[in-house]
PDB file of N, CA and C in Angstrom:
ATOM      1  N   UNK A   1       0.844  -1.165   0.000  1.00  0.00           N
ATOM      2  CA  UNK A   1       0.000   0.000   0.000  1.00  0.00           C
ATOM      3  C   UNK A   1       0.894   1.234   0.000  1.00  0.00           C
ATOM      4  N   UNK A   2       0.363   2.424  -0.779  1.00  0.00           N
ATOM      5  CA  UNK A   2       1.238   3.637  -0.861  1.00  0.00           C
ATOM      6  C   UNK A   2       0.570   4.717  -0.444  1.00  0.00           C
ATOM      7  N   UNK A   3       0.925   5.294   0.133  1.00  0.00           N
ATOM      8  CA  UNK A   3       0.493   6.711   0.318  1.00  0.00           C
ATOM      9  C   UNK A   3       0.955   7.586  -0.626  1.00  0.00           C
ATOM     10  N   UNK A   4      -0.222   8.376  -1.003  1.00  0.00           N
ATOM     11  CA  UNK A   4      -0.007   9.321  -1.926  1.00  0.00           C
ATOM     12  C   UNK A   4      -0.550  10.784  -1.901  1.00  0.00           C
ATOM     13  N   UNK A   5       0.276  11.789  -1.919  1.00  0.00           N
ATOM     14  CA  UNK A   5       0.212  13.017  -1.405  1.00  0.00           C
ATOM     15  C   UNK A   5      -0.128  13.887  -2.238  1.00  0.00           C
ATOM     16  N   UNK A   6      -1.179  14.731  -2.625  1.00  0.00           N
ATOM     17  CA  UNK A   6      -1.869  15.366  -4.318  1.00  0.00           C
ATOM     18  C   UNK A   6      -1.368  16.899  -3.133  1.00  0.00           C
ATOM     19  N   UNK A   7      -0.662  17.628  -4.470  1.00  0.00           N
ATOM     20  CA  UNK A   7      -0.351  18.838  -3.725  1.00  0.00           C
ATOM     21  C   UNK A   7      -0.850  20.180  -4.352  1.00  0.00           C
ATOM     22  N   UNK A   8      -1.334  21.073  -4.161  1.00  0.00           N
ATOM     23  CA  UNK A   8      -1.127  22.264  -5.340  1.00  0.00           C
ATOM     24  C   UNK A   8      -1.484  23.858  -4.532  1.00  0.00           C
ATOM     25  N   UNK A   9      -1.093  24.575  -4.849  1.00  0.00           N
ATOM     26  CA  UNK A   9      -0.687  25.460  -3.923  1.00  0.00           C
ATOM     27  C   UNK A   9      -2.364  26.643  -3.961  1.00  0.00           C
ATOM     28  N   UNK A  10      -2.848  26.243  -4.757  1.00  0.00           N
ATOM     29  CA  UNK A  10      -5.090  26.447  -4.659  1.00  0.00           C
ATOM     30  C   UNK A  10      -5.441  25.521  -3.692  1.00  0.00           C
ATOM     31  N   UNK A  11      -5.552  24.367  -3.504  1.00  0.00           N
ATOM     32  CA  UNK A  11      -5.945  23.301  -2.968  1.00  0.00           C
ATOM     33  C   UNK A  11      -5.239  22.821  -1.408  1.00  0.00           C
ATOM     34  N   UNK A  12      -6.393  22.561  -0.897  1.00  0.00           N
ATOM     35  CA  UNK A  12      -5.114  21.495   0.540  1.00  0.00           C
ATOM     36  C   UNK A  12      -4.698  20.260  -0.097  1.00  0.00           C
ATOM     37  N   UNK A  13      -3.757  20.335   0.469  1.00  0.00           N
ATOM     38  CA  UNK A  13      -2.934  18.967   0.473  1.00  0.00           C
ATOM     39  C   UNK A  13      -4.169  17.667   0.658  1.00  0.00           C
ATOM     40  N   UNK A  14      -4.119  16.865  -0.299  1.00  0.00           N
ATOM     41  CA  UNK A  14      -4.513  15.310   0.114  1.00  0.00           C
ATOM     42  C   UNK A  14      -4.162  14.187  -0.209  1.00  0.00           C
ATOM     43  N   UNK A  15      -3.458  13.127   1.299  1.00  0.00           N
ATOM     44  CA  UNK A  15      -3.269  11.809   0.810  1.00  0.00           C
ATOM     45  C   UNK A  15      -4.295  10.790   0.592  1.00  0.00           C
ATOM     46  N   UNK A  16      -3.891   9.578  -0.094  1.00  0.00           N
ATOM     47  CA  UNK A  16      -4.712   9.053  -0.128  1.00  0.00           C
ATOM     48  C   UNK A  16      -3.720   7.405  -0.243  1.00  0.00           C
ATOM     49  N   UNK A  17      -4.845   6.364   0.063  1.00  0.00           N
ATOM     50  CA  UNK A  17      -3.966   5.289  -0.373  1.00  0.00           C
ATOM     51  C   UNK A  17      -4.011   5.015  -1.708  1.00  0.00           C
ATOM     52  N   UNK A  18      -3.122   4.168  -2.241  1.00  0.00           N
ATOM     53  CA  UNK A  18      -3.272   3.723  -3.840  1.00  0.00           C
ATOM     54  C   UNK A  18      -2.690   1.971  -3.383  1.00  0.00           C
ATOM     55  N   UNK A  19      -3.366   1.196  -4.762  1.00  0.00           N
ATOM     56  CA  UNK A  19      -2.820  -0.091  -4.358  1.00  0.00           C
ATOM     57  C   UNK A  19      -1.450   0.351  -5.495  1.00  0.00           C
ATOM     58  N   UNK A  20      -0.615  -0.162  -4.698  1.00  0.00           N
ATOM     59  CA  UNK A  20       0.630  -0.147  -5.336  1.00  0.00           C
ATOM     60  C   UNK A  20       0.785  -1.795  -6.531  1.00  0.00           C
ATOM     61  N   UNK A  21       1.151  -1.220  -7.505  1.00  0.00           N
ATOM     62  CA  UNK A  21       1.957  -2.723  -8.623  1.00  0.00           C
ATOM     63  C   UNK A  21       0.345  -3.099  -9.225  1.00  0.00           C
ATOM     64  N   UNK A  22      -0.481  -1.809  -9.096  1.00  0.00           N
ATOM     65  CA  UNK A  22      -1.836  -2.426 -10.407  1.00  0.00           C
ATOM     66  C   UNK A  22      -1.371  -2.020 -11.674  1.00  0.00           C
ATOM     67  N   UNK A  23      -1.657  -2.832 -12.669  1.00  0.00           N
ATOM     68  CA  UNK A  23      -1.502  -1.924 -14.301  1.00  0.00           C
ATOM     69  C   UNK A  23      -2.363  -1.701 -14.825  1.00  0.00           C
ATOM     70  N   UNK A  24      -3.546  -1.029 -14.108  1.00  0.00           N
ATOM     71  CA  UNK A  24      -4.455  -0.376 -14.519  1.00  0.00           C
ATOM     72  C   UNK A  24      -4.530   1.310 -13.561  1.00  0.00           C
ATOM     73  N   UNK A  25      -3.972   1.184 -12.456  1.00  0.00           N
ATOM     74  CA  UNK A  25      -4.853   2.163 -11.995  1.00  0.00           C
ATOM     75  C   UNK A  25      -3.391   3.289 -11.990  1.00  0.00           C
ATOM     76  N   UNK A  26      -3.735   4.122 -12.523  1.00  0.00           N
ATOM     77  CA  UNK A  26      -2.689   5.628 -13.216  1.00  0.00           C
ATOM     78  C   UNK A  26      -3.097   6.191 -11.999  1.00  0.00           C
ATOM     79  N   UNK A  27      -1.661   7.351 -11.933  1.00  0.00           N
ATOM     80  CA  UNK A  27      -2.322   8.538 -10.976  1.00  0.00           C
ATOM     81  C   UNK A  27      -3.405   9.223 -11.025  1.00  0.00           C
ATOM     82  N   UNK A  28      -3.543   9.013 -12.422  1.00  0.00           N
ATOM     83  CA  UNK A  28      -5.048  10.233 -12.982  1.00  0.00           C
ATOM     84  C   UNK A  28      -6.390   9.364 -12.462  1.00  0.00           C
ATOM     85  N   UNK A  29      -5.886   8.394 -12.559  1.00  0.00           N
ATOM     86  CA  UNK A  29      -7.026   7.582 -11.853  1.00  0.00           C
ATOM     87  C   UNK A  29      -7.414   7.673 -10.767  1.00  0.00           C
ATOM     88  N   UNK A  30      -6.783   7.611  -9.718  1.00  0.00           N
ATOM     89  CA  UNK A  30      -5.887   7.696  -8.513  1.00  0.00           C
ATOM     90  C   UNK A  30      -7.332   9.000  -8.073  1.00  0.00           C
ATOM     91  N   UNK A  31      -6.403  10.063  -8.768  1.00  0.00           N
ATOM     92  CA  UNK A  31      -6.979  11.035  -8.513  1.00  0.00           C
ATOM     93  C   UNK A  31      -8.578  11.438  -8.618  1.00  0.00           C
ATOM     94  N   UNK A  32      -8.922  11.076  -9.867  1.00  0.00           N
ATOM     95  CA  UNK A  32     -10.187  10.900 -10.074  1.00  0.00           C
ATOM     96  C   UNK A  32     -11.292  10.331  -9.082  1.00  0.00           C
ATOM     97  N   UNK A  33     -10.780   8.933  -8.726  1.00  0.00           N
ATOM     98  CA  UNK A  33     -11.567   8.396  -7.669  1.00  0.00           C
ATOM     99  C   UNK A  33     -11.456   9.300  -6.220  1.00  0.00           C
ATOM    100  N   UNK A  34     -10.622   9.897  -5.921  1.00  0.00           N
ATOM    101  CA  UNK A  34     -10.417  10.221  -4.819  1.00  0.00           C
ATOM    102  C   UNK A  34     -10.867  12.566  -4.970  1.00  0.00           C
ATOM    103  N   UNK A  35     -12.016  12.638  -5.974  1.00  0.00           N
ATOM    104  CA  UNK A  35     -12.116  13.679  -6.536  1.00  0.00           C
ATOM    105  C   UNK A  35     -11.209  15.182  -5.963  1.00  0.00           C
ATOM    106  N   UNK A  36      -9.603  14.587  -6.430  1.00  0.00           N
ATOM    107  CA  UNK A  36      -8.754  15.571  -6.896  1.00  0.00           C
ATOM    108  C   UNK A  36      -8.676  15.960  -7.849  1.00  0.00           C
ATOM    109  N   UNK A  37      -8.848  17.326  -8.218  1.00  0.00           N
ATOM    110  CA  UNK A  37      -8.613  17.854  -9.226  1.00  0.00           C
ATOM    111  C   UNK A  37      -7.675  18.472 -10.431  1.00  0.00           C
ATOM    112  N   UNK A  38      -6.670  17.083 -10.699  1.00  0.00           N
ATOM    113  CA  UNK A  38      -6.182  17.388 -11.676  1.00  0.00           C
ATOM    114  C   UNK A  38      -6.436  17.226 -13.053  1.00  0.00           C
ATOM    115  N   UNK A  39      -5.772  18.695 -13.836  1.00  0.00           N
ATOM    116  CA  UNK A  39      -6.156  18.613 -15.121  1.00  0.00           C
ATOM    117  C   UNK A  39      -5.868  17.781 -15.764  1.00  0.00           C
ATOM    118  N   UNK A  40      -6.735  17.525 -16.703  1.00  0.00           N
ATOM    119  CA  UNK A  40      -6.706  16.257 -17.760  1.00  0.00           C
ATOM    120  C   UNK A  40      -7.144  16.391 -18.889  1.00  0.00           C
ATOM    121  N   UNK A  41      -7.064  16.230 -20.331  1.00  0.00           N
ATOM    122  CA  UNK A  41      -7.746  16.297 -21.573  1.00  0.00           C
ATOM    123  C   UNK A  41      -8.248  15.002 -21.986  1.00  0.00           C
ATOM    124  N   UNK A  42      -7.319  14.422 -22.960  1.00  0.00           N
ATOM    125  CA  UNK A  42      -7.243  13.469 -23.794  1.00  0.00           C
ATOM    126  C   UNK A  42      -7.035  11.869 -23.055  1.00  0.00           C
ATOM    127  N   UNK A  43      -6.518  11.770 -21.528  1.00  0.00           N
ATOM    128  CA  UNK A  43      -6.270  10.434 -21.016  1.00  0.00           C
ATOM    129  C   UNK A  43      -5.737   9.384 -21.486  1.00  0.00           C
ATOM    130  N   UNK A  44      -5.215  10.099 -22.520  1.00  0.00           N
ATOM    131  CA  UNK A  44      -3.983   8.720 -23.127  1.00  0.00           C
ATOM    132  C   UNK A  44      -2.663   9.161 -23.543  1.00  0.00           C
ATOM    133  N   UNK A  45      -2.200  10.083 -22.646  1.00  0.00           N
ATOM    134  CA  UNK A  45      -0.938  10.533 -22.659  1.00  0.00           C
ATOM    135  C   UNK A  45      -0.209  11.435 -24.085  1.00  0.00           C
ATOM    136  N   UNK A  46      -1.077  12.370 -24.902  1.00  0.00           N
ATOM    137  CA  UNK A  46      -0.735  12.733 -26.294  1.00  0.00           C
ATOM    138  C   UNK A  46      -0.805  14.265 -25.688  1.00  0.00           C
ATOM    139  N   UNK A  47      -1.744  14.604 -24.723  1.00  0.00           N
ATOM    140  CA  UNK A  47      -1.725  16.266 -24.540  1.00  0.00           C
ATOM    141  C   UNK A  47      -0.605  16.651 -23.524  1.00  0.00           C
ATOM    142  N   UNK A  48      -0.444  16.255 -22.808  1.00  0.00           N
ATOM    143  CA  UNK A  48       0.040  16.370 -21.857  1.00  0.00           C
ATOM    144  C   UNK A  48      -0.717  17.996 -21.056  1.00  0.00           C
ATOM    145  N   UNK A  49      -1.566  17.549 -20.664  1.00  0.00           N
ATOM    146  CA  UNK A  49      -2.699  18.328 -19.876  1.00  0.00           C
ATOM    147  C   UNK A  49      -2.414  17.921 -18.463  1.00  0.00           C
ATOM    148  N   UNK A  50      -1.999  16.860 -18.152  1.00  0.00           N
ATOM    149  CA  UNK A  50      -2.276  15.863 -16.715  1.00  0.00           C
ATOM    150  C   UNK A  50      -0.790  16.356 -16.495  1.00  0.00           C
ATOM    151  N   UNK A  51       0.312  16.895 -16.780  1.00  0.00           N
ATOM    152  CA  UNK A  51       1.517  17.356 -15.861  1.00  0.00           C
ATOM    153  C   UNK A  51       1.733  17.146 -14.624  1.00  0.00           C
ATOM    154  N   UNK A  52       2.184  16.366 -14.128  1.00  0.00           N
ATOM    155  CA  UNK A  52       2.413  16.341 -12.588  1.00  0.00           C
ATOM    156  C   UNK A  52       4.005  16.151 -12.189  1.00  0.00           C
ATOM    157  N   UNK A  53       4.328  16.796 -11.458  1.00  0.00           N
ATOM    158  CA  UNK A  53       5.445  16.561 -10.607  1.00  0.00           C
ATOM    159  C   UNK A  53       5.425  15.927  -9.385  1.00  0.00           C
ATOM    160  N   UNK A  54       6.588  14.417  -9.658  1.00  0.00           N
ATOM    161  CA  UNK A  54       6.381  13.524  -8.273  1.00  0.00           C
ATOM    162  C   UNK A  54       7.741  13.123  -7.974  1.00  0.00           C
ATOM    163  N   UNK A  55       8.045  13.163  -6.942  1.00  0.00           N
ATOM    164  CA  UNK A  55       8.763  13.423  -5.729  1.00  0.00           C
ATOM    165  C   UNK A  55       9.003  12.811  -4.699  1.00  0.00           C
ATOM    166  N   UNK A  56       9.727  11.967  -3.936  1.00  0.00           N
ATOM    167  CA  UNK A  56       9.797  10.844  -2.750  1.00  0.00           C
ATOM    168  C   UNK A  56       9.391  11.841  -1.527  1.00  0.00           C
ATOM    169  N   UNK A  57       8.411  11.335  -0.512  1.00  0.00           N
ATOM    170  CA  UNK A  57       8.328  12.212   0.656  1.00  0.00           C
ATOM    171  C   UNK A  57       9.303  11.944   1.643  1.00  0.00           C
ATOM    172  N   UNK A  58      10.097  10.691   1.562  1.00  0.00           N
ATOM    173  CA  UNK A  58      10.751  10.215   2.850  1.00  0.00           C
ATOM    174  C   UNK A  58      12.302  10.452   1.854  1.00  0.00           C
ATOM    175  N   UNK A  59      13.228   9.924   2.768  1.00  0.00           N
ATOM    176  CA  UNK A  59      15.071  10.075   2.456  1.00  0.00           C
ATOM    177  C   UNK A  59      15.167   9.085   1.114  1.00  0.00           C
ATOM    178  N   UNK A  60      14.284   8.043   1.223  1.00  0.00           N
ATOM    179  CA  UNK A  60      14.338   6.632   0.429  1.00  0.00           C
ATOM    180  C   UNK A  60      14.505   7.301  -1.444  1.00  0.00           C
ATOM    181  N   UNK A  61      15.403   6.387  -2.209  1.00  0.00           N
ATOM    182  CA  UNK A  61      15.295   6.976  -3.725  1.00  0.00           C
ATOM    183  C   UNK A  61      14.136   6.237  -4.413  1.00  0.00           C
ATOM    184  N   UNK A  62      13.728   7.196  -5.022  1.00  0.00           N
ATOM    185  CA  UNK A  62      12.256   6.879  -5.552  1.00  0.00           C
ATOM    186  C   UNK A  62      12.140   5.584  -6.761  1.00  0.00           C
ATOM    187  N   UNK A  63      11.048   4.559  -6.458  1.00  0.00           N
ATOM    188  CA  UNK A  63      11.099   3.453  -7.656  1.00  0.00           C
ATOM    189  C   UNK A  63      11.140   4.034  -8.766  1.00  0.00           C
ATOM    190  N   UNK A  64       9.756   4.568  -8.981  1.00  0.00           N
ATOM    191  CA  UNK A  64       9.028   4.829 -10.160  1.00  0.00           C
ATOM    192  C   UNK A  64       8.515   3.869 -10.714  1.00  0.00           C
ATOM    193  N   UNK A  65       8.505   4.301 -12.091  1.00  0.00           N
ATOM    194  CA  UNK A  65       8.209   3.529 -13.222  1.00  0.00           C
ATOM    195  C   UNK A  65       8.055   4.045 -14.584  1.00  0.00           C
ATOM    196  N   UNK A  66       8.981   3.304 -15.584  1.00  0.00           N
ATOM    197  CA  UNK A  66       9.413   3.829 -16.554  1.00  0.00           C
ATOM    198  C   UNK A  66       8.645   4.693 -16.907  1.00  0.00           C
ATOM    199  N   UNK A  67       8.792   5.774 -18.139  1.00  0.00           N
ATOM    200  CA  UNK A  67       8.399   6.252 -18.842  1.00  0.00           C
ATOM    201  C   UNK A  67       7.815   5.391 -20.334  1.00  0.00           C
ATOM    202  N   UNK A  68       6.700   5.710 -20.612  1.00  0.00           N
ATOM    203  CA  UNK A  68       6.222   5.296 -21.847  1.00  0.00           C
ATOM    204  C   UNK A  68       6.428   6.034 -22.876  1.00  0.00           C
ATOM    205  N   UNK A  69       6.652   5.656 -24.516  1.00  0.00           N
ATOM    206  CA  UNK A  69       7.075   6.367 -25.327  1.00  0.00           C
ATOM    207  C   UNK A  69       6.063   7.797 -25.412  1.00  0.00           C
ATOM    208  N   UNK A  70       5.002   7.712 -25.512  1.00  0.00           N
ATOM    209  CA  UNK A  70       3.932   8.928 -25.510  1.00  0.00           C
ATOM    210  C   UNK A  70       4.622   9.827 -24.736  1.00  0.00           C
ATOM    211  N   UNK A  71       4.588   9.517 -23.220  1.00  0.00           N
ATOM    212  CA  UNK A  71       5.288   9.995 -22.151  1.00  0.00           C
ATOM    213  C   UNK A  71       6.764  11.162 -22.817  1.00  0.00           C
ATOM    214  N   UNK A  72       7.586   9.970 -23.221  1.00  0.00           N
ATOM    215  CA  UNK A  72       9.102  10.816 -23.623  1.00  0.00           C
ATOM    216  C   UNK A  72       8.722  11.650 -24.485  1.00  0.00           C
ATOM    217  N   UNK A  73       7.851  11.530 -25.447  1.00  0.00           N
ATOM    218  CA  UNK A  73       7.587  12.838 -26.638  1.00  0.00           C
ATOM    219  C   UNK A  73       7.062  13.643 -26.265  1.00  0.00           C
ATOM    220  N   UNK A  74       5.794  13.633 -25.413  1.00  0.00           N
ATOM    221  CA  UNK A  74       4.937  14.938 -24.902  1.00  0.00           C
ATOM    222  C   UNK A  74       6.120  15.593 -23.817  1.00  0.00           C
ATOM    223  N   UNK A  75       6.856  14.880 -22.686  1.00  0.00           N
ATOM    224  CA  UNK A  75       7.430  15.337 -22.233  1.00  0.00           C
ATOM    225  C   UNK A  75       8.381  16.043 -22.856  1.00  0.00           C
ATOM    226  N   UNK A  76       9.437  15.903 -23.798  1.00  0.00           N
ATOM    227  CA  UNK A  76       9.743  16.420 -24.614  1.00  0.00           C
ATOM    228  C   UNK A  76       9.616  17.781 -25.513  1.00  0.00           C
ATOM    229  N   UNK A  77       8.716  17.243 -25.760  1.00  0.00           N
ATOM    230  CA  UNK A  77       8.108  18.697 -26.264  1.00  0.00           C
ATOM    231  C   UNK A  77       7.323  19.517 -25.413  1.00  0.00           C
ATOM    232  N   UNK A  78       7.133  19.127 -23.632  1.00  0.00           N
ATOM    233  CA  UNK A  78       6.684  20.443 -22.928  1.00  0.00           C
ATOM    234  C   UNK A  78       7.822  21.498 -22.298  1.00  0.00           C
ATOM    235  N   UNK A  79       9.143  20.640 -22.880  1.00  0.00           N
ATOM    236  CA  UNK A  79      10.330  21.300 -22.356  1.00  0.00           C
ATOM    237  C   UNK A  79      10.788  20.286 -21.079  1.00  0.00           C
ATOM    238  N   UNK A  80      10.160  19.775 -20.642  1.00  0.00           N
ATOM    239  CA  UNK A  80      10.643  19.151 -19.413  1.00  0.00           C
ATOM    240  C   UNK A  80      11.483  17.920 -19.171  1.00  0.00           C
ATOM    241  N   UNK A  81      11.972  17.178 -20.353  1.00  0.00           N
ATOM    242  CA  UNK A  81      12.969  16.537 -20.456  1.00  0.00           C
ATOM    243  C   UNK A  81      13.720  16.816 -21.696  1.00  0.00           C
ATOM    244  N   UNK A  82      15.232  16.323 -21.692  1.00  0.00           N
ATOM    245  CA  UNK A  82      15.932  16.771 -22.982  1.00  0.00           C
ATOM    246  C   UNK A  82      15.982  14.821 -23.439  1.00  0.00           C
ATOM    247  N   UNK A  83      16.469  15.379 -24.750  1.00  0.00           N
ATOM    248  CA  UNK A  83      17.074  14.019 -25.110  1.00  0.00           C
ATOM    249  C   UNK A  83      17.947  13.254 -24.080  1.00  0.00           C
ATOM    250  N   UNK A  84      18.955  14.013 -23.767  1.00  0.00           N
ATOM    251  CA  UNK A  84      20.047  13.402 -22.811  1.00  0.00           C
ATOM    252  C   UNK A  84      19.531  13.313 -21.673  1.00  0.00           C
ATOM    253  N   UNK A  85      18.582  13.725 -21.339  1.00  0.00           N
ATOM    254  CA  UNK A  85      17.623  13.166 -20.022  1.00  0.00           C
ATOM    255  C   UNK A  85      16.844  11.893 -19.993  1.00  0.00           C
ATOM    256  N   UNK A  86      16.556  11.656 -21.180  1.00  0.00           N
ATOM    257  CA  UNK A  86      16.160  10.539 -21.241  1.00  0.00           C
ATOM    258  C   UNK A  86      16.907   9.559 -21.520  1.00  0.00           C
ATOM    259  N   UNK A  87      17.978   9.204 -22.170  1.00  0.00           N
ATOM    260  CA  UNK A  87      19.660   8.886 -22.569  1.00  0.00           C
ATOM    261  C   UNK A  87      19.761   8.662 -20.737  1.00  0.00           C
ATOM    262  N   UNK A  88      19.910   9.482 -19.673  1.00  0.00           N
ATOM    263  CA  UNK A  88      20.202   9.049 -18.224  1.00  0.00           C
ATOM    264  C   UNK A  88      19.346   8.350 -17.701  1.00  0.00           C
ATOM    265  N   UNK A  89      18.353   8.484 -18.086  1.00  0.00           N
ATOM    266  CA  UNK A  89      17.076   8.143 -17.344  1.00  0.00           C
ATOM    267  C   UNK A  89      17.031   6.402 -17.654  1.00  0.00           C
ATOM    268  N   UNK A  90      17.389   6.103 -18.765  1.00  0.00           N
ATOM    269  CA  UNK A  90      17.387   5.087 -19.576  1.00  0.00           C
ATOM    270  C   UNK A  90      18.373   4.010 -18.914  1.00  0.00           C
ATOM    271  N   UNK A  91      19.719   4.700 -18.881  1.00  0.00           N
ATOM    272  CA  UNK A  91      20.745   3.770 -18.277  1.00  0.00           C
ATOM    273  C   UNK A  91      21.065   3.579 -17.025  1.00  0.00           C
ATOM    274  N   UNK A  92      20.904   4.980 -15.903  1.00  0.00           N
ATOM    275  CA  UNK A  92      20.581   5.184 -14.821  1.00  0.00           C
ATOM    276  C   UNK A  92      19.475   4.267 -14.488  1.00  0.00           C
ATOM    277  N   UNK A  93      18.345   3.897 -14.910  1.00  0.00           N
ATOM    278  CA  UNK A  93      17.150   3.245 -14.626  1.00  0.00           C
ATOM    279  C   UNK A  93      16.360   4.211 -13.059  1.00  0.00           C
ATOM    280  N   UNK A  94      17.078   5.218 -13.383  1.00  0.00           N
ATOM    281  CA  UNK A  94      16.283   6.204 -12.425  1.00  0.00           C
ATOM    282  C   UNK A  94      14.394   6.736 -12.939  1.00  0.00           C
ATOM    283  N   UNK A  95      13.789   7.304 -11.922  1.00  0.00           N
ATOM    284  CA  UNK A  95      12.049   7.339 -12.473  1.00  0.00           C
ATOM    285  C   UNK A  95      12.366   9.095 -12.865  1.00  0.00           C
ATOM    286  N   UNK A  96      11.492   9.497 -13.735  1.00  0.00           N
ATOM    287  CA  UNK A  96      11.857  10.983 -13.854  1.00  0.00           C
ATOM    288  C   UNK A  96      11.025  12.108 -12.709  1.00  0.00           C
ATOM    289  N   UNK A  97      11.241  12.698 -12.226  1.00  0.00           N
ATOM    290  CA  UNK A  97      10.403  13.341 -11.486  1.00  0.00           C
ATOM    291  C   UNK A  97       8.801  14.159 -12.308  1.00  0.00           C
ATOM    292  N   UNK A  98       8.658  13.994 -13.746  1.00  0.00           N
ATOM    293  CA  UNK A  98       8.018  15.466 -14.400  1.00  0.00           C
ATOM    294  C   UNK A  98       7.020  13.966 -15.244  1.00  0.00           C
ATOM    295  N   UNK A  99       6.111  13.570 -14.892  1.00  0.00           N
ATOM    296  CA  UNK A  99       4.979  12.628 -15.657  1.00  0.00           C
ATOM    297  C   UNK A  99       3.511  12.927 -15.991  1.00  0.00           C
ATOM    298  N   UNK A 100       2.995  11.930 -16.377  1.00  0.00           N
ATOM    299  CA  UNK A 100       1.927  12.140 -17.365  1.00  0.00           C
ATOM    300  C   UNK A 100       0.846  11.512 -16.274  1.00  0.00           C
ATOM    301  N   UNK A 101      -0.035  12.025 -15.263  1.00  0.00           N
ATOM    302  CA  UNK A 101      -0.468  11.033 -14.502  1.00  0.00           C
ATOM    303  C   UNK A 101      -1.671  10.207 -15.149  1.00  0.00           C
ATOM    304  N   UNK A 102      -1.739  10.390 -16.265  1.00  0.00           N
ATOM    305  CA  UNK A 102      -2.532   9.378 -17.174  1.00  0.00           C
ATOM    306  C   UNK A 102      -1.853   8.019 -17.376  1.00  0.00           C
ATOM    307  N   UNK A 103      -0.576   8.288 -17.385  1.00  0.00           N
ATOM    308  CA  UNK A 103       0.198   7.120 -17.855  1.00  0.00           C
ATOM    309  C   UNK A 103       1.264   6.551 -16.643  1.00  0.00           C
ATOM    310  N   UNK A 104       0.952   7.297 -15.187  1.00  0.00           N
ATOM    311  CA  UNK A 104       2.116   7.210 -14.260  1.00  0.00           C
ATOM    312  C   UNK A 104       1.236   5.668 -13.686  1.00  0.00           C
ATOM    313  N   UNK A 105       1.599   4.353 -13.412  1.00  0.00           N
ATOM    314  CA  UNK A 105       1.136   3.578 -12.366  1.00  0.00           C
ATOM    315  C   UNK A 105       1.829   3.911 -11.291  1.00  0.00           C
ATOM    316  N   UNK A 106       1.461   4.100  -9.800  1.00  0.00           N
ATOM    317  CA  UNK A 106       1.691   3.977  -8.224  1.00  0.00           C
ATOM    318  C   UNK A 106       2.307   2.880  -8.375  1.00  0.00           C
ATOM    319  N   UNK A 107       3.789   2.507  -7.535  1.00  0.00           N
ATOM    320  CA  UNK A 107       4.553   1.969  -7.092  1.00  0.00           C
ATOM    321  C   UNK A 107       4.343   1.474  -5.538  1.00  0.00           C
ATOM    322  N   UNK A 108       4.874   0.957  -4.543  1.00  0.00           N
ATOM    323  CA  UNK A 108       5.068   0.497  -3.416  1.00  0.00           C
ATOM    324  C   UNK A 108       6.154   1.737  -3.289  1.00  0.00           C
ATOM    325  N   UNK A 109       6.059   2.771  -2.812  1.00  0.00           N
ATOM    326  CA  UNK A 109       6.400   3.763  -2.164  1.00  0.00           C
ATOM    327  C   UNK A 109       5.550   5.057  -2.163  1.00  0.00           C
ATOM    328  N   UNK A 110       5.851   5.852  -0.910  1.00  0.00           N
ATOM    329  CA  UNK A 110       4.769   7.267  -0.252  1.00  0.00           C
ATOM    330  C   UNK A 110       5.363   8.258  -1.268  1.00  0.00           C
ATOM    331  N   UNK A 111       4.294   8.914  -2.468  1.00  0.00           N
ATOM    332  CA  UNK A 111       5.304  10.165  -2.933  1.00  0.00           C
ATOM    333  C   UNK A 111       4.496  11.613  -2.852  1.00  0.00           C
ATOM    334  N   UNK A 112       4.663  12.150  -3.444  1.00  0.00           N
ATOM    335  CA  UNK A 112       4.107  13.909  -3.127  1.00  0.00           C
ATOM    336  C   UNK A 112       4.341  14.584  -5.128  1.00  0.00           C
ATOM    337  N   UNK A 113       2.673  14.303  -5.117  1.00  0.00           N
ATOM    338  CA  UNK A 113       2.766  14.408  -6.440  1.00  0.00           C
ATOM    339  C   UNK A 113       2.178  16.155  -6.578  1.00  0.00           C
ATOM    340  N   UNK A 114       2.595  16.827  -7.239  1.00  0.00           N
ATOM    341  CA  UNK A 114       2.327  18.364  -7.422  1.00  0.00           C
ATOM    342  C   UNK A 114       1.462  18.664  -8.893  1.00  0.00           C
ATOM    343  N   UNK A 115       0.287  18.905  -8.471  1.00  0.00           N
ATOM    344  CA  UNK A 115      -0.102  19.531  -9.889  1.00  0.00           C
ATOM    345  C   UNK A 115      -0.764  20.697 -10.239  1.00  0.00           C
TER     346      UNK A 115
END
């Protein structure tokens, strides 16, 4: 189980649980059920409307979970990753902090997602 922290500086703060390791249920999902209000368009990762920034709350380095190709291009083109960011991201096998919460699945760790 994960705790998950929806942040935005209009809104209070709210956690919530998520089942961690589903491959269905996205942050946007996440959110939806739990009626947070993040923006969203299209829900299949092409607008990149759903922007979120996520973040480990504790010392621990964050799992994640990869990026999907949709993901690297919209990100890409919102400015928020470079090529060579993804080139690190890739070999590093590090999670990126800047996702699509349409396309992000919850992991087994507490994070602090900003939108």
């Amino acid at each position: 189980m994960a705790l998950v922290t929806f942040s935005n500086p209009n809104q209070k703060d709210k956690t919530v649980y998520a089942v961690a390791g589903s491959h269905t249920e996205t942050l946007l999902k996440l959110a939806k059920d739990n009626r947070i209000p993040v923006n969203f368009d299209c829900q299949d990762g092409e607008c990149g409307h759903c922007l979120v920034r996520v973040t480990s709350v504790d010392d621990k380095d964050r799992m994640g979970y990869h990026l999907t190709d949709k993901e690297k291009a919209v990100l890409q083109t919102l400015g928020k990753l470079t090529g060579d960011d993804i080139d690190r991201l890739a070999v590093d096998d590090m999670p990126s902090e800047w996702r699509l919460a349409c396309q992000m699945i919850v992991r087994d760790e507490d994070i602090l997602v900003e939108y």
